[in-house]
C-alpha atoms as a PDB file:
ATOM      1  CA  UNK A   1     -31.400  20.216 -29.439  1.00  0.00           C
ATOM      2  CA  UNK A   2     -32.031  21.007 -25.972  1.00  0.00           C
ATOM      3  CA  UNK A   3     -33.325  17.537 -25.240  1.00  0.00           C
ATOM      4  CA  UNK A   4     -29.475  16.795 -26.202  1.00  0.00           C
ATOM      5  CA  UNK A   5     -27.770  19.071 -24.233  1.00  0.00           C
ATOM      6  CA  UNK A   6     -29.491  18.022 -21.224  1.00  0.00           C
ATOM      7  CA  UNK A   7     -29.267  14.330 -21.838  1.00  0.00           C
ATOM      8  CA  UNK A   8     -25.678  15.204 -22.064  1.00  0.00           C
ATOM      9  CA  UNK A   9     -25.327  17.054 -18.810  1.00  0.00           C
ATOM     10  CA  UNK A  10     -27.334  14.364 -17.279  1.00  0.00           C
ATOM     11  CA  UNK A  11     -24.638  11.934 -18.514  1.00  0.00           C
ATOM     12  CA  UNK A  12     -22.003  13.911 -17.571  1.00  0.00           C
ATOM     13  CA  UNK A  13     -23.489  14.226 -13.959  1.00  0.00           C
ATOM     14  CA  UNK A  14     -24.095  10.879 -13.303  1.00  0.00           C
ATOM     15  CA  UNK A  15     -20.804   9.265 -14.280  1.00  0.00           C
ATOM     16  CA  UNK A  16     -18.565  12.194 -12.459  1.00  0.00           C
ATOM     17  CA  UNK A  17     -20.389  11.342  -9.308  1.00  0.00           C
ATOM     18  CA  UNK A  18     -19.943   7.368 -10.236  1.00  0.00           C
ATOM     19  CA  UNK A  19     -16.231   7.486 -10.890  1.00  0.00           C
ATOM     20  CA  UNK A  20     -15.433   9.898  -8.086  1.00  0.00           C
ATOM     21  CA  UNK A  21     -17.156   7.251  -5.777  1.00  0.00           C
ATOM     22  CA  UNK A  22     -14.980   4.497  -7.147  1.00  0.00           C
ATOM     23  CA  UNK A  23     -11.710   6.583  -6.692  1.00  0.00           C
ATOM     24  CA  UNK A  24     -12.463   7.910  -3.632  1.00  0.00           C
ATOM     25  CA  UNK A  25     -12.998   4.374  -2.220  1.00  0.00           C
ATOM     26  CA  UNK A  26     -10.328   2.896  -4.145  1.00  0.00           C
ATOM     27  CA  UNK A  27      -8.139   5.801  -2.121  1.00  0.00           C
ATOM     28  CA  UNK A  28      -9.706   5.480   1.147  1.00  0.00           C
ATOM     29  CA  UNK A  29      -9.703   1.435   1.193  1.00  0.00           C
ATOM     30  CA  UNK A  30      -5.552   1.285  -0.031  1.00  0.00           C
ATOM     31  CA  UNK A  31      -4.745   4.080   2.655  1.00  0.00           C
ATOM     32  CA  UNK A  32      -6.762   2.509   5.301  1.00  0.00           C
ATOM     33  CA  UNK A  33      -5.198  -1.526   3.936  1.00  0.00           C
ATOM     34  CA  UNK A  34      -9.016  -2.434   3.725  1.00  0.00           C
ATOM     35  CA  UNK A  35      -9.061  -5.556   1.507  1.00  0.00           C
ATOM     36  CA  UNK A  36     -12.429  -5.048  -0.681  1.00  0.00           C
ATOM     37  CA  UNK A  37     -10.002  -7.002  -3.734  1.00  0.00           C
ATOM     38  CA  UNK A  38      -6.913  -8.855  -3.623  1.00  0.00           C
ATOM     39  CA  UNK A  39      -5.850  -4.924  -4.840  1.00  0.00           C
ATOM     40  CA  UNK A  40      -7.558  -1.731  -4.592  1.00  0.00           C
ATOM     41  CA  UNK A  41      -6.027  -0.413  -7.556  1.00  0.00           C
ATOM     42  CA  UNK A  42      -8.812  -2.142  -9.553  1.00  0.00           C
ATOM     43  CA  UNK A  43     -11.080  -0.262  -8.172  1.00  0.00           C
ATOM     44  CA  UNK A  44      -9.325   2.662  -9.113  1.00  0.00           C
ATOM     45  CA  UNK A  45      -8.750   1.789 -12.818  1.00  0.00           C
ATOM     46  CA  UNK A  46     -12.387   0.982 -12.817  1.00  0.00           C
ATOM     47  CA  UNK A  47     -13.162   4.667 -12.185  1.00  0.00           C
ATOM     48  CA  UNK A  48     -11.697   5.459 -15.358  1.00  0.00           C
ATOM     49  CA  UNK A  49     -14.409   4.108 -17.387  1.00  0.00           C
ATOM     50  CA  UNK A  50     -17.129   6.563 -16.115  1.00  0.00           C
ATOM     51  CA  UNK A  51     -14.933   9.697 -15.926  1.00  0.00           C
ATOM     52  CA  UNK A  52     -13.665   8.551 -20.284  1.00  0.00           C
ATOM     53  CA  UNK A  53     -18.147   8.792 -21.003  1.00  0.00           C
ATOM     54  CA  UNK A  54     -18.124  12.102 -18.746  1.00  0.00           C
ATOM     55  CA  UNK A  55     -15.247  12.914 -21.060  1.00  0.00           C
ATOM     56  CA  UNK A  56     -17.022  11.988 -24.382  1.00  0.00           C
ATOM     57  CA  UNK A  57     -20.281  14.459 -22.417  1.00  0.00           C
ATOM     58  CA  UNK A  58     -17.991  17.035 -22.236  1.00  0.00           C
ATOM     59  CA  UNK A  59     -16.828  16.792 -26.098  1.00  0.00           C
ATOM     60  CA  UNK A  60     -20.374  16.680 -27.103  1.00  0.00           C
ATOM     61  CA  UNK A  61     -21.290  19.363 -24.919  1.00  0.00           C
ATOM     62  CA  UNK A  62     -18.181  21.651 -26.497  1.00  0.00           C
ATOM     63  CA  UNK A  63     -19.122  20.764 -30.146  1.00  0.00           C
ATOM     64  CA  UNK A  64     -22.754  21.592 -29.497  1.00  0.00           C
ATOM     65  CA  UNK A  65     -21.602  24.952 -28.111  1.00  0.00           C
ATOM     66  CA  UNK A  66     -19.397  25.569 -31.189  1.00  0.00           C
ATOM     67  CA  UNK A  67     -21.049  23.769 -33.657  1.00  0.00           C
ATOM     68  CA  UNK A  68     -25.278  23.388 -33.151  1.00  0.00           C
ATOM     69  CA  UNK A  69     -25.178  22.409 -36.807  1.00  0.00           C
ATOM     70  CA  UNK A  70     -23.313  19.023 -36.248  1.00  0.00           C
ATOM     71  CA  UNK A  71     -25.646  18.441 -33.138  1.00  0.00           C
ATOM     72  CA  UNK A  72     -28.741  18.785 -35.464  1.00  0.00           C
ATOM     73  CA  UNK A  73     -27.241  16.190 -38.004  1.00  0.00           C
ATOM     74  CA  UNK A  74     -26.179  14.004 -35.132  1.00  0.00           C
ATOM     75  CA  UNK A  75     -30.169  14.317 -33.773  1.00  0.00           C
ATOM     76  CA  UNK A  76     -31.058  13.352 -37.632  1.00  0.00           C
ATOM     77  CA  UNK A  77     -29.121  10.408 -38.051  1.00  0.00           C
ATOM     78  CA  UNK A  78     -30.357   9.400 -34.777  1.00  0.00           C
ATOM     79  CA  UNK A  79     -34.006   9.528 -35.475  1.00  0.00           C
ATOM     80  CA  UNK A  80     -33.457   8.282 -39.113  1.00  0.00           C
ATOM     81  CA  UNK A  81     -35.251   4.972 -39.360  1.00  0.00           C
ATOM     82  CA  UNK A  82     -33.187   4.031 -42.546  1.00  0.00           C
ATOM     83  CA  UNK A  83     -30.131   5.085 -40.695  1.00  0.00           C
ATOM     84  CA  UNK A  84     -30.772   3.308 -37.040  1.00  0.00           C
ATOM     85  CA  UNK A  85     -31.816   0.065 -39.602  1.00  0.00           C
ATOM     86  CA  UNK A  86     -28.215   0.002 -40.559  1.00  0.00           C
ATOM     87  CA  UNK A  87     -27.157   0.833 -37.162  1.00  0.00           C
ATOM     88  CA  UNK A  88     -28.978  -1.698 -35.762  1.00  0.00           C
ATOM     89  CA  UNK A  89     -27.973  -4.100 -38.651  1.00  0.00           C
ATOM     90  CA  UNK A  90     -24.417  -3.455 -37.783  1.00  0.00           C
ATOM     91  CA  UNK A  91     -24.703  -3.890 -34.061  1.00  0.00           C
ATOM     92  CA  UNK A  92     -26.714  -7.398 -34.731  1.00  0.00           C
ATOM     93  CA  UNK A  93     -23.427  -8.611 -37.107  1.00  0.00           C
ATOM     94  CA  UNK A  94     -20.796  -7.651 -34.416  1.00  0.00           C
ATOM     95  CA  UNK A  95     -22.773  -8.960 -31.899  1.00  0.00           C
ATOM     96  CA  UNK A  96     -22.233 -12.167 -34.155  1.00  0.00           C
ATOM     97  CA  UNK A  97     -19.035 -12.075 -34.494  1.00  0.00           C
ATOM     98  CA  UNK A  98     -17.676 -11.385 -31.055  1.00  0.00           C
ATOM     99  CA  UNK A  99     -19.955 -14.151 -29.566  1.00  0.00           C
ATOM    100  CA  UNK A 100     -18.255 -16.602 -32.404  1.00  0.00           C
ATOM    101  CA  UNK A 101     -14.907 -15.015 -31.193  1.00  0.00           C
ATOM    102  CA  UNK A 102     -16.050 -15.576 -27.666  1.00  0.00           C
ATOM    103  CA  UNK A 103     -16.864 -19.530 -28.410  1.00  0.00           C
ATOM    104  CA  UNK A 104     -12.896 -19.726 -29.902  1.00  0.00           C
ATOM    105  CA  UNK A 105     -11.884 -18.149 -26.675  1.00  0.00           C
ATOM    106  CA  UNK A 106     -13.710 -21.189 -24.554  1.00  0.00           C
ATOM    107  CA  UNK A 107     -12.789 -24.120 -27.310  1.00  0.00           C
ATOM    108  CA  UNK A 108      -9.205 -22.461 -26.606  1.00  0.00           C
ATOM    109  CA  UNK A 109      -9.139 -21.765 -22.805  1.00  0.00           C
ATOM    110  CA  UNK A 110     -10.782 -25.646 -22.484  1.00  0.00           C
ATOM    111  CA  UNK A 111      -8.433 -27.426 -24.766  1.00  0.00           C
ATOM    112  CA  UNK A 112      -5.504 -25.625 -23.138  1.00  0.00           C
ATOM    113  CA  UNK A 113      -6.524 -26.368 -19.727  1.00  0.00           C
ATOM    114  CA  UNK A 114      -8.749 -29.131 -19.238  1.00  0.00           C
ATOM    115  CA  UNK A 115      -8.683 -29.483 -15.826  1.00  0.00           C
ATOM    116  CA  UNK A 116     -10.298 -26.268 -15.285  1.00  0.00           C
ATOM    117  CA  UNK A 117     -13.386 -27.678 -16.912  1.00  0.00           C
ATOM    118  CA  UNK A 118     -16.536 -27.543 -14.629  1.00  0.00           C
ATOM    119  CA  UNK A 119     -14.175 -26.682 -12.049  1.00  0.00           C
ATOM    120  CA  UNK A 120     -12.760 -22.995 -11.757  1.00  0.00           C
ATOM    121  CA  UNK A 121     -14.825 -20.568 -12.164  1.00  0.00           C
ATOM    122  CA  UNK A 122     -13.216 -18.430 -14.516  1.00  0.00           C
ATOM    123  CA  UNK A 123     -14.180 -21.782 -17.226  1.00  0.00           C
ATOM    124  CA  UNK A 124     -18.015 -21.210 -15.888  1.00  0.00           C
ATOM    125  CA  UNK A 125     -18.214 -17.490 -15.973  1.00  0.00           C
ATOM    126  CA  UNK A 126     -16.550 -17.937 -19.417  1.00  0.00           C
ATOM    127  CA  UNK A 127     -18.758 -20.428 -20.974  1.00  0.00           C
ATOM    128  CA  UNK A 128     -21.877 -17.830 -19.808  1.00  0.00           C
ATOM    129  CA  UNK A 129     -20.843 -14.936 -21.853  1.00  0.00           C
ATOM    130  CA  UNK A 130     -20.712 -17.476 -24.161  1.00  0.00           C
ATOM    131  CA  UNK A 131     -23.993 -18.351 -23.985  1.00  0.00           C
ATOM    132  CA  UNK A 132     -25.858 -15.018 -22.914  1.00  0.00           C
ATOM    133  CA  UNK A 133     -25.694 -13.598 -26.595  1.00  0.00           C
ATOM    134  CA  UNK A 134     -27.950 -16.523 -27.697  1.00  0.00           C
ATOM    135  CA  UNK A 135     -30.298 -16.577 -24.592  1.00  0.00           C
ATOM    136  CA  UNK A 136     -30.601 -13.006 -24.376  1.00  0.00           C
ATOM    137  CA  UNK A 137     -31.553 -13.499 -27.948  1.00  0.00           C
ATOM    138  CA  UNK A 138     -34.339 -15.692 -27.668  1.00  0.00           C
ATOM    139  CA  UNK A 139     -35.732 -13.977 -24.571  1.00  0.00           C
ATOM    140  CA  UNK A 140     -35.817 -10.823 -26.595  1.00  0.00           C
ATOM    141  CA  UNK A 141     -37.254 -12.217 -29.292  1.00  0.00           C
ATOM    142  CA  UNK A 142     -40.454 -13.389 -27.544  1.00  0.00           C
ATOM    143  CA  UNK A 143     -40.632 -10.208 -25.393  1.00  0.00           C
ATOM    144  CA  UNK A 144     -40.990  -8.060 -28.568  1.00  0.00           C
ATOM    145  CA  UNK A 145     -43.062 -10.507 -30.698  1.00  0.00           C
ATOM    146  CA  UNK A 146     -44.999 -10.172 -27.682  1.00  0.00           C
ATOM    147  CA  UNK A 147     -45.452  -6.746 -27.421  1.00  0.00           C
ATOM    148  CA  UNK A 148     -45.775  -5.959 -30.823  1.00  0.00           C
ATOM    149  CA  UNK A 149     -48.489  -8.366 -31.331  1.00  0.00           C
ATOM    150  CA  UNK A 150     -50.848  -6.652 -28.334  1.00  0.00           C
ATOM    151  CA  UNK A 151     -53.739  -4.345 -29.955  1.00  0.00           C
ATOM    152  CA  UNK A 152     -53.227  -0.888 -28.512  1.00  0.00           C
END
């Protein structure tokens, strides 16, 4: 339980600092007309993301404070091996179906604009999400058959 509370905190830390850096220089760089982006304002709206998991910290933290109980069966299903297998499971099957999603997307954005093929690099970063899911995949693959396969 404590290990949670601190890896929350920790979490919470982290990503405060991390989004107040992005607003800050989102601020500083649209009052000074410093042109990091064609706007500022998406550096801005990117400090949103870390200050919604500080958010989700402070939640956690809350409910741990008001409710331990729902920490400890949070901790369970965490270190649950027949639980994390169907995590895991599930993770693996939406990984699956957002990289076929992802290959419609390129089929689509290449059919629909053909000239951008090989050319704009929107098409190439486009077509490597497509293909990290599988590489990653592979490379994964051998690192862990690796490493499982080492005596201790």
């Amino acid at each position: 339980m404590n290990k949670f509370i601190k890896n929350q905190k920790t979490i919470l830390i982290y990503n405060l600092i991390f989004g107040l850096i992005l607003l800050a220089a989102g601020i500083i760089f649209s009052l000074n007309n410093v042109k990091i982006l064609p706007d500022n304002k998406a550096i801005i709206a990117l400090s949103l993301m870390p200050f919604g998991v500080a958010l989700s910290a402070i939640i956690n933290l809350a409910l741990g404070r008001k409710k331990p109980h729902s920490i400890e069966k949070v901790l369970i299903r965490n270190n649950d091996e027949r639980i994390r297998k169907i995590k895991h499971k599930a993770e693996a099957k939406t990984l699956q179906i957002l990289s076929w999603a992802l290959s419609i997307v390129f089929f689509g954005y290449t059919l629909s604009y053909p000239s951008h093929a090989f050319t704009n690099p929107i098409w190439w970063s486009v077509f490597a999400f497509m293909l990290a899911p599988d590489l990653l995949s592979v490379m994964f693959e051998i690192f862990y058959s690796r490493k499982e396969c080492l005596p201790e």
